[in-house]
N, C-alpha and C. Protein backbone atom coordinates (compact mmCIF):
# COMPACT_ATOMS: atom_id res chain seq x y z
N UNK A 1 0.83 -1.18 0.00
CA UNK A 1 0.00 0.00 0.00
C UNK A 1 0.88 1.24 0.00
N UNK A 2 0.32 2.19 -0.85
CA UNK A 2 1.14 3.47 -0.72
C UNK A 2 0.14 4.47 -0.56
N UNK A 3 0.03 5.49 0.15
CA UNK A 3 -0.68 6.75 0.36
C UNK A 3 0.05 7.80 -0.34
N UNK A 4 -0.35 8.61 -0.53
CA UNK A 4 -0.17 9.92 -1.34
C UNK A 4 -1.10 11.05 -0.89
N UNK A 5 -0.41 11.79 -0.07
CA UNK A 5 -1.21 12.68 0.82
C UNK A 5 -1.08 14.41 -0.57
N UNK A 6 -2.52 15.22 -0.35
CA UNK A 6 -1.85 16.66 -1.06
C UNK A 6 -3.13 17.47 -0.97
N UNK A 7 -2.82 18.58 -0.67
CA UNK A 7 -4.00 19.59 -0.59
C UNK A 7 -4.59 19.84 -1.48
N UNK A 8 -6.33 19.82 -1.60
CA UNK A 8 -6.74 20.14 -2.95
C UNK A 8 -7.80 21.01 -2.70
N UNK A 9 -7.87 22.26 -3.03
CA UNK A 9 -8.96 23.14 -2.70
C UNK A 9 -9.30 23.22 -0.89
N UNK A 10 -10.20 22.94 0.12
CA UNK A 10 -10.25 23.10 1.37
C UNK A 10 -10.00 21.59 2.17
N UNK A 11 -9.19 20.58 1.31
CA UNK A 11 -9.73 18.97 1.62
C UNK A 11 -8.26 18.82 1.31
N UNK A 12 -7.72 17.83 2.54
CA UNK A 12 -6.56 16.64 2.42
C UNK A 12 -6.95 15.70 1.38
N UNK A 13 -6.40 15.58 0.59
CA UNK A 13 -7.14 14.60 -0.45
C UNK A 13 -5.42 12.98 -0.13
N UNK A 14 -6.27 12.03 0.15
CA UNK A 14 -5.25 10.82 0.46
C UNK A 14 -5.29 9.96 -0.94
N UNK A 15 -4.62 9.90 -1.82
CA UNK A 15 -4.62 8.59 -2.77
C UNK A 15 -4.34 7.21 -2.18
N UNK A 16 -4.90 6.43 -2.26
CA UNK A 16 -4.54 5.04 -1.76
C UNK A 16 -4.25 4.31 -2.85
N UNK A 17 -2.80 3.64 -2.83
CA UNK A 17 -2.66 2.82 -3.80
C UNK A 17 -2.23 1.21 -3.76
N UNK A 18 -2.60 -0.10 -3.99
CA UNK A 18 -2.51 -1.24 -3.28
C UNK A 18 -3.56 -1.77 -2.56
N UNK A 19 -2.75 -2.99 -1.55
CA UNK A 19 -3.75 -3.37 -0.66
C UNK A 19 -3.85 -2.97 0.57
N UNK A 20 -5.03 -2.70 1.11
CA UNK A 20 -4.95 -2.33 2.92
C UNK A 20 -5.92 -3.28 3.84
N UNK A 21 -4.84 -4.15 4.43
CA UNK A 21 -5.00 -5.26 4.89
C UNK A 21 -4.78 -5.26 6.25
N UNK A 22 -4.48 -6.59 6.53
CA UNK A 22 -4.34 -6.60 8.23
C UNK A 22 -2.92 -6.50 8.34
N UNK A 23 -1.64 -6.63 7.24
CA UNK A 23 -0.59 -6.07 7.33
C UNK A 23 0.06 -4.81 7.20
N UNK A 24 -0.81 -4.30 7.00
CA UNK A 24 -0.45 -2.28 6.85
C UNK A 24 -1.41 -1.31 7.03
N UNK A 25 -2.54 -2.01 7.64
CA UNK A 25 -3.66 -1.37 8.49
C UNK A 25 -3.08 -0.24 9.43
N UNK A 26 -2.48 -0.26 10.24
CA UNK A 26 -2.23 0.16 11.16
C UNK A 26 -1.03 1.23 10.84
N UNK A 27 -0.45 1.32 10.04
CA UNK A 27 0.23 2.25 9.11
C UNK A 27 -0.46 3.22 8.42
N UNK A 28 -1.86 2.78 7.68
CA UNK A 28 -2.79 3.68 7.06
C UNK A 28 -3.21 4.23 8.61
N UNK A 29 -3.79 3.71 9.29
CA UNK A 29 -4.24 3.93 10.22
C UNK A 29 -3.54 5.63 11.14
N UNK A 30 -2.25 4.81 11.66
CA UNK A 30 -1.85 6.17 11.59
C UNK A 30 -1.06 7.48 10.81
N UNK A 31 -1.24 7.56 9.75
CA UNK A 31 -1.07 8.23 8.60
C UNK A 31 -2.13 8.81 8.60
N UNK A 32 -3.31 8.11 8.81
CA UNK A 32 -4.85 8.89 8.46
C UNK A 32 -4.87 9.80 9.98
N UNK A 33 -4.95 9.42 10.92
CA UNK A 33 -4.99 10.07 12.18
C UNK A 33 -4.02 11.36 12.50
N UNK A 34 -2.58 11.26 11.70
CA UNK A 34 -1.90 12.16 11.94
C UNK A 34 -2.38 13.36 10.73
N UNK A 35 -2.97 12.96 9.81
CA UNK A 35 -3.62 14.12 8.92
C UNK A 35 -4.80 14.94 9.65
N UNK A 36 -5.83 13.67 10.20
CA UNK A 36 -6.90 14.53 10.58
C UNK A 36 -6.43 15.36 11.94
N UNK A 37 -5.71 15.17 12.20
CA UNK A 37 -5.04 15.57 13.89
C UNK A 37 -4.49 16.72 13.46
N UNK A 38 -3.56 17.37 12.17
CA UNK A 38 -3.54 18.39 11.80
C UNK A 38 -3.84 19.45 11.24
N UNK A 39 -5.21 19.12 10.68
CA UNK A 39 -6.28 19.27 9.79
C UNK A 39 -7.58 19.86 10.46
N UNK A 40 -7.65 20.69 9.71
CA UNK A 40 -9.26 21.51 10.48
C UNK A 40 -10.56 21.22 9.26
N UNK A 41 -9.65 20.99 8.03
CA UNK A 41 -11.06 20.86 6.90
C UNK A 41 -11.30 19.56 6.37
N UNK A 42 -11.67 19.24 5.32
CA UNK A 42 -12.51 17.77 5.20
C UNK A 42 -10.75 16.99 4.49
N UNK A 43 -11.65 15.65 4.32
CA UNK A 43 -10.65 14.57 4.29
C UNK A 43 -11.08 14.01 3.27
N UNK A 44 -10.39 13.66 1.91
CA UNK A 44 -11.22 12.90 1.08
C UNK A 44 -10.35 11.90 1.00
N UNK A 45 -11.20 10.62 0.68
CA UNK A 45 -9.93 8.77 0.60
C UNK A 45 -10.36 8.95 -1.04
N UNK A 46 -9.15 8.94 -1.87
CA UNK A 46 -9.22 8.61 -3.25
C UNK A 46 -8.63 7.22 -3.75
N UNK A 47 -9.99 6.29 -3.90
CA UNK A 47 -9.35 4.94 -3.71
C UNK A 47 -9.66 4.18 -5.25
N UNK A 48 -9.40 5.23 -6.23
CA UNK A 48 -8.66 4.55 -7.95
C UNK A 48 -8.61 3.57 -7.86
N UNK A 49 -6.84 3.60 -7.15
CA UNK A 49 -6.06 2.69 -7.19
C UNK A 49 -6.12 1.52 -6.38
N UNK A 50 -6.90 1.80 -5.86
CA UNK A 50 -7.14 0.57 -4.58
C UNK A 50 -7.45 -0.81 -4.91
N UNK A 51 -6.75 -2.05 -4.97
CA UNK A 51 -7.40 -3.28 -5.19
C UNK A 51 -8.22 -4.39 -4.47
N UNK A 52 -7.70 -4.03 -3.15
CA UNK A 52 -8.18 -4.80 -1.96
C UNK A 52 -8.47 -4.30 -0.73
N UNK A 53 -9.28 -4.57 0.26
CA UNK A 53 -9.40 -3.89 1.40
C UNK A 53 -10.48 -4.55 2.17
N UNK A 54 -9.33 -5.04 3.36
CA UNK A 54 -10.00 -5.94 4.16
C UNK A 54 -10.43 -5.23 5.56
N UNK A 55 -10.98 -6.49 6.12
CA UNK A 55 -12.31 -5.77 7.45
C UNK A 55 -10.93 -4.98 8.21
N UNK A 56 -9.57 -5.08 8.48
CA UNK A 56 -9.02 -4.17 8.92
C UNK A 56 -8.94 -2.61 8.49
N UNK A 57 -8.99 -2.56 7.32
CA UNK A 57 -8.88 -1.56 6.18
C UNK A 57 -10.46 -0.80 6.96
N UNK A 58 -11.16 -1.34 6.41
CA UNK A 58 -12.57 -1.08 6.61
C UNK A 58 -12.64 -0.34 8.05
N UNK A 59 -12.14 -1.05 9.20
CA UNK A 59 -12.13 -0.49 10.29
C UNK A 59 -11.50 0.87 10.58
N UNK A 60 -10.27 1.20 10.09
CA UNK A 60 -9.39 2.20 9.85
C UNK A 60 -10.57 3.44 9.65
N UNK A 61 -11.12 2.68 8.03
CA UNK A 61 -12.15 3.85 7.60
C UNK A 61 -13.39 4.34 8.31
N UNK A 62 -13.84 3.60 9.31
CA UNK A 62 -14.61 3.57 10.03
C UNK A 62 -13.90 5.13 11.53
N UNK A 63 -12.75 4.11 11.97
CA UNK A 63 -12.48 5.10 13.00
C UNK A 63 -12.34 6.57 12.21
N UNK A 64 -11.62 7.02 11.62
CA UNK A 64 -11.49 7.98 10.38
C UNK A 64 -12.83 8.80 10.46
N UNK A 65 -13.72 7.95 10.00
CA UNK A 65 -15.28 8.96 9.76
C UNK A 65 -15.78 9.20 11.44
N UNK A 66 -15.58 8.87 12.56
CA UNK A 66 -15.97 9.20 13.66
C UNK A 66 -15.07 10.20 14.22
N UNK A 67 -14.10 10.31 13.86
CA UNK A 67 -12.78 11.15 14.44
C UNK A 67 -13.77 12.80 14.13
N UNK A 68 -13.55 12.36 12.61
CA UNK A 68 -13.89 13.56 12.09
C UNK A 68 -14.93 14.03 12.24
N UNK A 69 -16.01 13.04 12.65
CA UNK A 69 -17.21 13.96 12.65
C UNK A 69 -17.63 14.33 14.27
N UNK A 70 -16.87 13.81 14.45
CA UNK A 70 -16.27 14.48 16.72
C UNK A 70 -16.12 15.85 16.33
N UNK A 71 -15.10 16.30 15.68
CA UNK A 71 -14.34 17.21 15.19
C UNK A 71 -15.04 18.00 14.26
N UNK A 72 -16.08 17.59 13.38
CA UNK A 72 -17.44 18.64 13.13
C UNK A 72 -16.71 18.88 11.40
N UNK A 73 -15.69 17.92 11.02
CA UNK A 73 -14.93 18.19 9.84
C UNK A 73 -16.48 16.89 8.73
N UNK A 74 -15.45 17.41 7.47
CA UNK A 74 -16.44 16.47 6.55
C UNK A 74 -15.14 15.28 5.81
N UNK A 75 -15.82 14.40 5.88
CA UNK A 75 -15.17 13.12 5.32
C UNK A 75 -16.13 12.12 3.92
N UNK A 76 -15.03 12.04 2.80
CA UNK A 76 -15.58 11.39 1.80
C UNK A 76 -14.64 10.21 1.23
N UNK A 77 -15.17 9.62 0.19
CA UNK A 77 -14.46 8.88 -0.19
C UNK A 77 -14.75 8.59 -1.84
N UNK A 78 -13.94 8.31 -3.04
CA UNK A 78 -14.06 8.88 -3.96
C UNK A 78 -13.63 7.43 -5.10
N UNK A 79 -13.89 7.51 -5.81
CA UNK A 79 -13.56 6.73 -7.00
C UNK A 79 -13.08 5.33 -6.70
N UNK A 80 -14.06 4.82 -6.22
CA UNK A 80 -13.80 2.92 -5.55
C UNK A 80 -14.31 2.08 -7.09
N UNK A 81 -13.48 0.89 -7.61
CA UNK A 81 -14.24 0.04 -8.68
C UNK A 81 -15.23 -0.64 -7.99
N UNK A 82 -15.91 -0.80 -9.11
CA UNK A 82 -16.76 -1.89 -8.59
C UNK A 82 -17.00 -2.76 -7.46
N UNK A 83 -15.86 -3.42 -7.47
CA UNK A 83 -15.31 -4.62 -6.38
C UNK A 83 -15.13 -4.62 -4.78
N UNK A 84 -14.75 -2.73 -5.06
CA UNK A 84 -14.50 -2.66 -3.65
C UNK A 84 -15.49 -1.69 -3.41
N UNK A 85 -16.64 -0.93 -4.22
CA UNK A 85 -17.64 -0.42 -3.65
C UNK A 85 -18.57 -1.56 -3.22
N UNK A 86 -18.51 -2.46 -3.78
CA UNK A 86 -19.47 -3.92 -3.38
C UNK A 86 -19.23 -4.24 -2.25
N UNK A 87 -18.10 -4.09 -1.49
CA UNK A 87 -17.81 -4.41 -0.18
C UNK A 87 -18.24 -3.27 0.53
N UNK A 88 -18.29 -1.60 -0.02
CA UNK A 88 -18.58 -0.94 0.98
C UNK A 88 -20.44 -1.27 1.25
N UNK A 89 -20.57 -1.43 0.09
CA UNK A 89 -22.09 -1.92 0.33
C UNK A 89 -22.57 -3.15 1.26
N UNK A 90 -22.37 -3.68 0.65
CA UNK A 90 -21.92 -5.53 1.31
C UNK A 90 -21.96 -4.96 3.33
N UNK A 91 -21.09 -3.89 3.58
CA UNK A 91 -20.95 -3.72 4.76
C UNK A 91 -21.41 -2.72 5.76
N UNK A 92 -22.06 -2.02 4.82
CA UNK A 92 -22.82 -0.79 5.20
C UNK A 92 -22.32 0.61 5.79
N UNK A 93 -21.13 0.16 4.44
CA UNK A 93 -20.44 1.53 5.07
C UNK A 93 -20.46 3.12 4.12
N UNK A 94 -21.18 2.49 3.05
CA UNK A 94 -21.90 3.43 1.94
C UNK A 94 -22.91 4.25 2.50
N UNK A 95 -23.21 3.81 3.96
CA UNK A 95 -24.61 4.43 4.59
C UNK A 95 -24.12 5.36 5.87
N UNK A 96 -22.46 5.07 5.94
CA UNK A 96 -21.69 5.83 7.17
C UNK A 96 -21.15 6.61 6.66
N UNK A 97 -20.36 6.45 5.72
CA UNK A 97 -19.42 7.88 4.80
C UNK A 97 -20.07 8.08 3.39
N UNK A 98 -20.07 9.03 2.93
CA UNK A 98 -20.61 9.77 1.59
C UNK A 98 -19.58 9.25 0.67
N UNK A 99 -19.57 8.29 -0.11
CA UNK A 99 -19.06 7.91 -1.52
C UNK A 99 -19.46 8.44 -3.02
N UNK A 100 -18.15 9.07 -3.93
CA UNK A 100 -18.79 9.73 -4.74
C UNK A 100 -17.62 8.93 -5.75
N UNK A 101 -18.54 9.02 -6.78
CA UNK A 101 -17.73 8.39 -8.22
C UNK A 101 -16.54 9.01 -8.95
N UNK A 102 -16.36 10.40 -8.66
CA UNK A 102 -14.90 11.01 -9.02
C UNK A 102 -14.67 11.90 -7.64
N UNK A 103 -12.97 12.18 -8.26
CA UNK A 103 -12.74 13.48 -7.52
C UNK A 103 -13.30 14.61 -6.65
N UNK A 104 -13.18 14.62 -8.28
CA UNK A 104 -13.53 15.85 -8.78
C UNK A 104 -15.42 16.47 -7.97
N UNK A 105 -15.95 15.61 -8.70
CA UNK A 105 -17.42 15.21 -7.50
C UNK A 105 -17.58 15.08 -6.17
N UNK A 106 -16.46 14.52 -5.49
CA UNK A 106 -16.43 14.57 -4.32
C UNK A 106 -15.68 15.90 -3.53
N UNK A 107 -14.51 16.54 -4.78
CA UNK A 107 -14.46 18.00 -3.77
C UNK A 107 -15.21 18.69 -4.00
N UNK A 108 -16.56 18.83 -4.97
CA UNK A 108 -17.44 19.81 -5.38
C UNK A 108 -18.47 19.53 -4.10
N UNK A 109 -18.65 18.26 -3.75
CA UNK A 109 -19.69 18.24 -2.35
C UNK A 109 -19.21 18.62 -1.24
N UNK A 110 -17.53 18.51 -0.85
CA UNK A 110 -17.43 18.57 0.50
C UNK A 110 -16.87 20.22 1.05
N UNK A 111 -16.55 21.12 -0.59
CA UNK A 111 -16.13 22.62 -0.37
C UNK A 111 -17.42 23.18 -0.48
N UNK A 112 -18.47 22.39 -1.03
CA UNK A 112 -19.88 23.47 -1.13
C UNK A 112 -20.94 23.67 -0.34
């Protein structure tokens, strides 16, 4: 797994690239925490590149969307294939964080 952290308009935008598993969970994990910990505006997960992502992964994303919304910030998540939006569905996590089909779409919801 590789992250790719970069400011885009009022939003940390994170690229995720690889797998995020129960072996580098906890690496995303705190990578994601030390962003929102410095961070006052929204957080977007840009997950393109993403091929896999297991119930650890999932959990990560989970703590992530509660942090932030403690913190009164906005959190999205952006361009998942098929495969792995089926899992956010599958798990009901399409119904906890706002998933949007591009970017681009997703910084137009979370700056407006």
């Amino acid at each position: 797994m590789q992250t790719e952290w970069e400011w885009k308009d009022e939003a940390i935008v994170a690229r995720v690239d690889g797998r995020v598993d129960g072996a580098n969970a906890r690496e995303f994990q705190q990578g994601l925490a030390a962003v929102i910990k410095a961070s006052a505006g929204a957080v977007l997960l840009d997950m393109e590149k993403l091929s896999y992502i297991s119930s650890a992964g999932l959990r990560v994303v989970l703590l992530a969307a509660k942090e932030l919304r403690t913190q009164g910030s906005k959190f999205a998540i952006c361009s998942l294939s098929a495969s792995i939006l089926e899992v956010f569905k599958i798990s009901g996590f399409d119904q906890i964080v706002q998933i949007y089909g591009s970017q681009d779409e997703a910084l137009a919801a979370l700056n407006g």
